[in-house]
Protein backbone atom coordinates (compact mmCIF):
# COMPACT_ATOMS: atom_id res chain seq x y z
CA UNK A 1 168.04 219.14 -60.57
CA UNK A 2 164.85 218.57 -58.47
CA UNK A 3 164.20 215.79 -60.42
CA UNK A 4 167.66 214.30 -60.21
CA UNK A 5 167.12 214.42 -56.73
CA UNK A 6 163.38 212.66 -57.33
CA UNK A 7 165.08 209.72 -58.52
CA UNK A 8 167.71 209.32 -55.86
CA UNK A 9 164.61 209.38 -53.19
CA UNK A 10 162.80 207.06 -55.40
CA UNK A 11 165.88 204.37 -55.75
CA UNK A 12 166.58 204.82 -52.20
CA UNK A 13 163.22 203.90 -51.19
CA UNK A 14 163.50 200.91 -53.81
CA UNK A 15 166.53 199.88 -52.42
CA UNK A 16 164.72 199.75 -48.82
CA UNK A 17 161.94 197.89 -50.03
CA UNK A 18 160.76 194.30 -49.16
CA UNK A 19 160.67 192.22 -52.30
CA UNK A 20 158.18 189.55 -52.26
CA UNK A 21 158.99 186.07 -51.78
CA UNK A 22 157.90 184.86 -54.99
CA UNK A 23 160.00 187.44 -56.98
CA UNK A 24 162.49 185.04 -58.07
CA UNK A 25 159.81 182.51 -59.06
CA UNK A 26 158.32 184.74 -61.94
CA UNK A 27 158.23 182.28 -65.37
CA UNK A 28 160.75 182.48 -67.73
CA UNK A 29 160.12 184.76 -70.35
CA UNK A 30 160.72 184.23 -74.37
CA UNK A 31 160.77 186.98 -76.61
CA UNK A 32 161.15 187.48 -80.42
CA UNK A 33 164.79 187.80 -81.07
CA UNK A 34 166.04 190.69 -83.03
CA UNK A 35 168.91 189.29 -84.68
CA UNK A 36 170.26 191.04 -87.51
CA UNK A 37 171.16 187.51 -89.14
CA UNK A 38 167.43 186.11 -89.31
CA UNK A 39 169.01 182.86 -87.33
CA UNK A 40 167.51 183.82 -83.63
CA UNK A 41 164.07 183.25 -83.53
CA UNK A 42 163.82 184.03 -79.72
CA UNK A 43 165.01 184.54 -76.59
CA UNK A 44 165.41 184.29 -72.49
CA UNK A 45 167.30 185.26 -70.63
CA UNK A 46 168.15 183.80 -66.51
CA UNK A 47 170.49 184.22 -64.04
CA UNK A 48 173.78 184.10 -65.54
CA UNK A 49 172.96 182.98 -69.03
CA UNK A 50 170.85 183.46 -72.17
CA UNK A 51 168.93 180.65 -74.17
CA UNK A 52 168.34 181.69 -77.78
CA UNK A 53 165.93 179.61 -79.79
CA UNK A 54 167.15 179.30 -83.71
CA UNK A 55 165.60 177.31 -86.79
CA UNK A 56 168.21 174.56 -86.06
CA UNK A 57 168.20 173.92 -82.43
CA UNK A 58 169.16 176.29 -79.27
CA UNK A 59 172.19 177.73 -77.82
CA UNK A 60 172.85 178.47 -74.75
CA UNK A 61 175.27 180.85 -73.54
CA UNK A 62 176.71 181.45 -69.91
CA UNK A 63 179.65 182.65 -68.04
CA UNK A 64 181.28 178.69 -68.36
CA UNK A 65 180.86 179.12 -72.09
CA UNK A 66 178.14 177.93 -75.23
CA UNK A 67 176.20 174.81 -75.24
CA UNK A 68 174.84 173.97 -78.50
CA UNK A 69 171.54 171.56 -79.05
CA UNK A 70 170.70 170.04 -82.28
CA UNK A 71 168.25 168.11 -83.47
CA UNK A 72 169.93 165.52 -85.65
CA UNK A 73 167.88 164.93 -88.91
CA UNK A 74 165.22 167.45 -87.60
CA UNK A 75 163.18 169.07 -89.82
CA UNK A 76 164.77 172.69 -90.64
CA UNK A 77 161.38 174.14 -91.73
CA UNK A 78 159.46 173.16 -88.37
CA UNK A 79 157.68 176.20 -87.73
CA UNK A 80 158.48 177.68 -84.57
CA UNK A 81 155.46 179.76 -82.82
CA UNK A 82 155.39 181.54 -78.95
CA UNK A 83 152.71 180.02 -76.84
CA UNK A 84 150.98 181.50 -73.67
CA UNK A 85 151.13 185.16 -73.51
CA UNK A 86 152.63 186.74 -70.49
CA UNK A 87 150.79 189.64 -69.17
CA UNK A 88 152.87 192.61 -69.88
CA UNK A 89 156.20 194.07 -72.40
CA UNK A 90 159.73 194.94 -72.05
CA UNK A 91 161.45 197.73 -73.05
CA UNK A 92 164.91 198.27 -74.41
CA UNK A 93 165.96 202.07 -74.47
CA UNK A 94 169.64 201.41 -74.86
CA UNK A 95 171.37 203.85 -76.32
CA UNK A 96 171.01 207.36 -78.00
CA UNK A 97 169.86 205.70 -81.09
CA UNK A 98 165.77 206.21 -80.70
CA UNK A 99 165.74 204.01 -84.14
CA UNK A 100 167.22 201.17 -82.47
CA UNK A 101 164.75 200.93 -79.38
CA UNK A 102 162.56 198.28 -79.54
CA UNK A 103 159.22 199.17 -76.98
CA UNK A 104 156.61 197.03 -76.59
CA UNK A 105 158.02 193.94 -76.59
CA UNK A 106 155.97 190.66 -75.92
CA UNK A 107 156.82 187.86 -73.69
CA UNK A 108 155.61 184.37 -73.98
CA UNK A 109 155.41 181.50 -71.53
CA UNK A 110 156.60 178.25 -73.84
CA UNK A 111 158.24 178.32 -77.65
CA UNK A 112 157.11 175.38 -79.71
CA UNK A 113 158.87 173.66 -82.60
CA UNK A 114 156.28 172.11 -84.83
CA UNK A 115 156.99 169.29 -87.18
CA UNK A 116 160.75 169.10 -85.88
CA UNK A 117 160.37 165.27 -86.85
CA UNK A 118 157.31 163.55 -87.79
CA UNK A 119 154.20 163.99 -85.66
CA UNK A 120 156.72 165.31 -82.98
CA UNK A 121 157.01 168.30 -81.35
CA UNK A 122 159.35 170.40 -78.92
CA UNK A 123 158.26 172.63 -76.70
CA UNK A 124 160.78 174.69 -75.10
CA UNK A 125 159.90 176.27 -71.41
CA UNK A 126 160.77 177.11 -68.24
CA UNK A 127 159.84 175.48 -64.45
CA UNK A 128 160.84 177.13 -61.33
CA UNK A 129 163.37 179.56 -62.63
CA UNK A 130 164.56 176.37 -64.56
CA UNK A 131 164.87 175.81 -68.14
CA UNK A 132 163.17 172.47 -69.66
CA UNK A 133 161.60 171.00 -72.76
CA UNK A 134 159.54 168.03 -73.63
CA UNK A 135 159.05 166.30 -76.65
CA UNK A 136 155.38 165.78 -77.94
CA UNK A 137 154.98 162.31 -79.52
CA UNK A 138 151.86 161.85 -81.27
CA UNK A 139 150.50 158.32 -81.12
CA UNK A 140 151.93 156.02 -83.53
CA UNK A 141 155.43 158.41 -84.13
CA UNK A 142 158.30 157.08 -84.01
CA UNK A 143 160.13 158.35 -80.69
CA UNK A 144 163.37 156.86 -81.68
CA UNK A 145 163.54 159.30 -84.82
CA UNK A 146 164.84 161.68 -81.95
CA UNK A 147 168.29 162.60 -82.10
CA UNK A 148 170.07 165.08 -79.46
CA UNK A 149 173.67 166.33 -80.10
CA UNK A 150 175.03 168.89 -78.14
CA UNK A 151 178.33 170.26 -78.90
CA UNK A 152 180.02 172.46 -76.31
CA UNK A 153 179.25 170.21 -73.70
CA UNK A 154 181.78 168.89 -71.26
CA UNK A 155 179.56 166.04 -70.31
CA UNK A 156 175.83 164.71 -69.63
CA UNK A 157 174.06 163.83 -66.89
């Protein structure tokens, strides 16, 4: 019980407390995915939706509903790697199941796609609170090899 009570003193106090302006600017974070299917490779999560990276492209999912992006005639062995560590790990304790915790969990700044067409990359990131990702064209590659589709959506703009 005095712990209990602990807790509802800490919270309280959290609850009370001034959260730094730049709280909401804090990068976005990729993990490793742990998909039982092998297709997620990682993940991130913002407000209101998830991102998850797979082998063939990325879906995102929100409240509106699931945007799919593929890379048309995209290599589906391009090797996908985490770049820039983030200083710290996540925990998921959810639950009674200690077997299906996962602790220590890293998080990474960018998620590159290597070889998705020739001597082009993707690099998949975030930008205040924002997700984004660029295409690295190697001199003398072929941007026009790049193909977008994304199925899902209502529209571009």
């Amino acid at each position: 019980m005095r712990w209990k009570l602990s807790l509802v003193i800490f919270v309280a106090c959290l609850a009370n407390a001034e959260i730094p302006g730049n709280f909401g600017n804090l990068p976005l974070r990729f993990e490793r995915a742990s998909d039982a299917t092998g297709h997620a490779k990682f993940v991130t999560r913002g407000n209101e939706y998830a991102l998850v990276l797979t082998d063939s492209g990325a879906i995102l999912q929100s409240p509106s509903g699931t945007v799919r992006m593929r890379m048309v005639g995209g290599n589906p062995m391009a090797s996908i790697s985490p770049r820039e560590p983030l200083p710290g790990v996540a925990n998921y304790l959810i639950g009674n199941d200690a077997s299906k915790w996962r602790t220590g969990v890293a998080g990474f700044a960018r998620v590159e796609y290597r070889g998705i067409y020739p001597s082009i990359d993707l690099v998949c990131y975030g930008k205040e609170g924002h997700l984004e990702y660029d295409f690295a064209i190697a001199p003398g590659a072929d941007p026009r090899k790049v193909r977008i589709v994304f199925d899902g959506a209502a529209g571009l703009a």
